[in-house]
C-alpha atoms as a PDB file:
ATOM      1  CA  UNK A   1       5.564  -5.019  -1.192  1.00  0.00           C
ATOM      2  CA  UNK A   2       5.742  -1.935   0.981  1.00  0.00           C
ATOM      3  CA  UNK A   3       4.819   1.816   0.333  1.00  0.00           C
ATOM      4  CA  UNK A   4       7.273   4.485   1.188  1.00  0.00           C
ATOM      5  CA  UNK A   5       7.203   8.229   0.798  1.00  0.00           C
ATOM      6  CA  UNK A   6      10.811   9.860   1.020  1.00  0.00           C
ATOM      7  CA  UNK A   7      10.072  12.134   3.624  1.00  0.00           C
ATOM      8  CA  UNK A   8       7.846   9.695   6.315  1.00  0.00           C
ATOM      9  CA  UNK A   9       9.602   6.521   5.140  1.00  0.00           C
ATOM     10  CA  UNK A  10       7.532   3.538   5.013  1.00  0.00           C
ATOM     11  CA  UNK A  11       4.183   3.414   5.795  1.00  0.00           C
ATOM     12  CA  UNK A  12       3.109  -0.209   7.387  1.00  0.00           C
ATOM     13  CA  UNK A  13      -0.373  -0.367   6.917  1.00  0.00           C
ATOM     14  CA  UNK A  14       0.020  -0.321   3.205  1.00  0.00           C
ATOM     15  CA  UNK A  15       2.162  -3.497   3.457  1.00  0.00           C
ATOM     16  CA  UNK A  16       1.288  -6.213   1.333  1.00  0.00           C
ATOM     17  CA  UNK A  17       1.713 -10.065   0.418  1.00  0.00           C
ATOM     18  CA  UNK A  18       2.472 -10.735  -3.006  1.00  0.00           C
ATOM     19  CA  UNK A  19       3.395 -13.497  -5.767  1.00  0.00           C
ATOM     20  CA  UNK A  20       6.874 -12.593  -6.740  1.00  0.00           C
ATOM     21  CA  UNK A  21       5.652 -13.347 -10.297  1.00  0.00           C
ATOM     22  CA  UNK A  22       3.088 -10.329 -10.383  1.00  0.00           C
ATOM     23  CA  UNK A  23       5.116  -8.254  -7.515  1.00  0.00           C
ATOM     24  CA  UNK A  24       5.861  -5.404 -10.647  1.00  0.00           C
ATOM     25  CA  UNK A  25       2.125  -5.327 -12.202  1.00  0.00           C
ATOM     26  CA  UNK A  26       0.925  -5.315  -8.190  1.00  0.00           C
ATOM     27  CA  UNK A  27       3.131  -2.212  -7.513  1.00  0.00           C
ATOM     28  CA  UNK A  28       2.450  -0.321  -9.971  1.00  0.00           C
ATOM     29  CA  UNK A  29      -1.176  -0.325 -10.115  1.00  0.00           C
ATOM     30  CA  UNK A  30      -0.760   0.122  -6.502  1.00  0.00           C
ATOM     31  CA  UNK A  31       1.240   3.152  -6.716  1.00  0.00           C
ATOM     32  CA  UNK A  32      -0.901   4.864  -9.372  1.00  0.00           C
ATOM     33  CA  UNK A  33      -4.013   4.712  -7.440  1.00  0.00           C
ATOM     34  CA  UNK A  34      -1.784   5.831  -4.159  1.00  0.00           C
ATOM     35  CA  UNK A  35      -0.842   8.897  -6.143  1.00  0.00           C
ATOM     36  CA  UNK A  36      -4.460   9.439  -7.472  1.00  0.00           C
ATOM     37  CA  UNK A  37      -6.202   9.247  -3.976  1.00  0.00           C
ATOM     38  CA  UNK A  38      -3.052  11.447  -2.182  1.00  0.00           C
ATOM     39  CA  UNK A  39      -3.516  15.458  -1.980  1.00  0.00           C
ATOM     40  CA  UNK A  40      -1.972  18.099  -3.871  1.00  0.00           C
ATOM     41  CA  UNK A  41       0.734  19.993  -1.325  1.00  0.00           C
ATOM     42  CA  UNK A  42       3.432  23.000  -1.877  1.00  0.00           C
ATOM     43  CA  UNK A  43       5.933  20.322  -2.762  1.00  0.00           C
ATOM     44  CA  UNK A  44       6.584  17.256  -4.490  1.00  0.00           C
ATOM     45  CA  UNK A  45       5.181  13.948  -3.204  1.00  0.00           C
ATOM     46  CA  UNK A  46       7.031  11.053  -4.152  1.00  0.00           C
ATOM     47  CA  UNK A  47       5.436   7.156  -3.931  1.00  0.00           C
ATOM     48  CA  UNK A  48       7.440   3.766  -4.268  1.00  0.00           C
ATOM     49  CA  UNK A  49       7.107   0.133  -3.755  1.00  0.00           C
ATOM     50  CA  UNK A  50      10.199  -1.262  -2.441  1.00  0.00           C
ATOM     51  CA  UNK A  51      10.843  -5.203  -2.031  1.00  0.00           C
ATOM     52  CA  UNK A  52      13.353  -5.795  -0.176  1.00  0.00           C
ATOM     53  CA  UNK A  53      16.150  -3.026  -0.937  1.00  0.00           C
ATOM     54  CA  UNK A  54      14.722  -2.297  -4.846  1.00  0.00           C
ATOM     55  CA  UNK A  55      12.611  -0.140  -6.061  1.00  0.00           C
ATOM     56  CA  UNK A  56       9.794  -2.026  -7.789  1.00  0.00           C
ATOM     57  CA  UNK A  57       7.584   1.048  -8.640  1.00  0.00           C
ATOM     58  CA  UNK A  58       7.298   4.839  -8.300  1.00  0.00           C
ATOM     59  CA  UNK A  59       5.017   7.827  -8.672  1.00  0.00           C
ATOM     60  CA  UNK A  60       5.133  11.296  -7.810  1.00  0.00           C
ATOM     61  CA  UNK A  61       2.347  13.528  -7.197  1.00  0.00           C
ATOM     62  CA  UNK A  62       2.799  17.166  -8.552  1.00  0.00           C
ATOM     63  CA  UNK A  63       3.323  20.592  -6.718  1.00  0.00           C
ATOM     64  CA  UNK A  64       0.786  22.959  -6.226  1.00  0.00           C
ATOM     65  CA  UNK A  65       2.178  26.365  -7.965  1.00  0.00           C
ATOM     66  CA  UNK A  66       1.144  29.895  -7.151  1.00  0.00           C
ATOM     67  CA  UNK A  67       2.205  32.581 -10.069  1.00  0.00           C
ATOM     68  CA  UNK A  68       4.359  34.587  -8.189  1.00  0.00           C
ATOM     69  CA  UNK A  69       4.503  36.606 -11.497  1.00  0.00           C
ATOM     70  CA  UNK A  70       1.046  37.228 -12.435  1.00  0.00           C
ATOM     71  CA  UNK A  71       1.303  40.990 -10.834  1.00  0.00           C
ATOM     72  CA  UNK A  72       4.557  41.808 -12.903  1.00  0.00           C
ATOM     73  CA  UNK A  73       3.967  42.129 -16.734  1.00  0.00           C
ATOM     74  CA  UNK A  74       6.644  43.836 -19.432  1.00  0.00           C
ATOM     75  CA  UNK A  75       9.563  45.803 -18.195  1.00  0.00           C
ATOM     76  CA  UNK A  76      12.637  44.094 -16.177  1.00  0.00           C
ATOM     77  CA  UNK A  77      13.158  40.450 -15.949  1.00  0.00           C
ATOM     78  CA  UNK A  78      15.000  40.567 -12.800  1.00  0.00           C
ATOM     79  CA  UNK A  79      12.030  40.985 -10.947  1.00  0.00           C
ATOM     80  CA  UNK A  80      10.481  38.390 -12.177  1.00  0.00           C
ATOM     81  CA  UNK A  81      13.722  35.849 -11.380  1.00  0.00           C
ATOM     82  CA  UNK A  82      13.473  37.036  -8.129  1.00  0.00           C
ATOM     83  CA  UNK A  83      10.575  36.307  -7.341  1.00  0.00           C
ATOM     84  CA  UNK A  84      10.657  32.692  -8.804  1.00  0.00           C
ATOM     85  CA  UNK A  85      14.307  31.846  -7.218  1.00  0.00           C
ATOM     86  CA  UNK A  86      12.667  33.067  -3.911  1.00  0.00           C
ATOM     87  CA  UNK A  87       9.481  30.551  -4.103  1.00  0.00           C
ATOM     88  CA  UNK A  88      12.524  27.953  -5.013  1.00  0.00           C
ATOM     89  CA  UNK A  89      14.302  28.685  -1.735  1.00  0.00           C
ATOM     90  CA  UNK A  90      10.584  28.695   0.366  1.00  0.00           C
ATOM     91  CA  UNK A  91       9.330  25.082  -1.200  1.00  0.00           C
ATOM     92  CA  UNK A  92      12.776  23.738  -0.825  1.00  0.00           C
ATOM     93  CA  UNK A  93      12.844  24.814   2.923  1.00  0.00           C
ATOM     94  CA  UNK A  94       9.053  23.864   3.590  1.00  0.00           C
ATOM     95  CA  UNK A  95      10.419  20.224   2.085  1.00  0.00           C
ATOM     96  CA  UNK A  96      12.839  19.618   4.593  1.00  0.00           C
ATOM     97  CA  UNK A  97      10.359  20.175   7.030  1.00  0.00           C
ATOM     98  CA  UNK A  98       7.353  18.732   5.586  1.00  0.00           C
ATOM     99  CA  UNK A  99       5.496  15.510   7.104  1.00  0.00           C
ATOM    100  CA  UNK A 100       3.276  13.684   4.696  1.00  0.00           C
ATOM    101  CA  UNK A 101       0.203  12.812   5.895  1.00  0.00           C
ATOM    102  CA  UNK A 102      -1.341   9.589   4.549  1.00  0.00           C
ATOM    103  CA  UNK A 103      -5.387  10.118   4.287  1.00  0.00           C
ATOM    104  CA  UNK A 104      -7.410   7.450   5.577  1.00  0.00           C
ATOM    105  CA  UNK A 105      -9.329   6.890   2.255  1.00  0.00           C
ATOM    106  CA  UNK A 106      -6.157   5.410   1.150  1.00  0.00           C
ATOM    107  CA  UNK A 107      -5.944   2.808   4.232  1.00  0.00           C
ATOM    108  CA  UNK A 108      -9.314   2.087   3.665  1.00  0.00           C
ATOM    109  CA  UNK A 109      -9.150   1.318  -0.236  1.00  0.00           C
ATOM    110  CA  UNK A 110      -6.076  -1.399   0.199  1.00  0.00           C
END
């Protein structure tokens, strides 16, 4: 079973030898904790367990949100859409260039 993040690809030292029997019950227990133990960013993290070429398990770990909208109450609604379709366009172009960084806790619990 290996670990993999979609934006670093797969991370070796989380690498594991497994019965093919339990490989599913292994991976996602695995992947749960992985998400529990990972950070909160700006954008979505996303956490499988591949063998071979499938997908055995997968987790995501939720965006942070900041409410761009808190200042605006009443009035026009196009301010508001602005705002929000703007914070789209920023997370979706700090994904592309994001790097996950796996913490050490997580090395050190597997």
């Amino acid at each position: 079973a290996v670990v993999s993040t979609q934006s670093t690809g797969m991370v070796e030292g989380l690498s594991m030898i497994v019965r093919s029997d339990v490989v599913r019950d292994v991976s996602r227990e695995t992947v749960t904790e992985i998400a529990k133990m990972m950070p909160r960013e700006l954008y979505k993290i996303v956490i499988q367990c591949v063998v071979g070429n499938k997908v055995q398990a997968r987790a995501e770990v939720k965006p942070l949100r900041k409410d761009v909208t808190k200042a605006l109450y009443g009035g026009d609604k196009t301010r508001a859409m602005k705002l929000l379709a703007r914070q789209r366009e920023g997370k979706k172009k700090l994904k592309d260039s994001a790097v996950v960084k796996v913490p050490k806790t997580v090395f050190r619990k597997f």
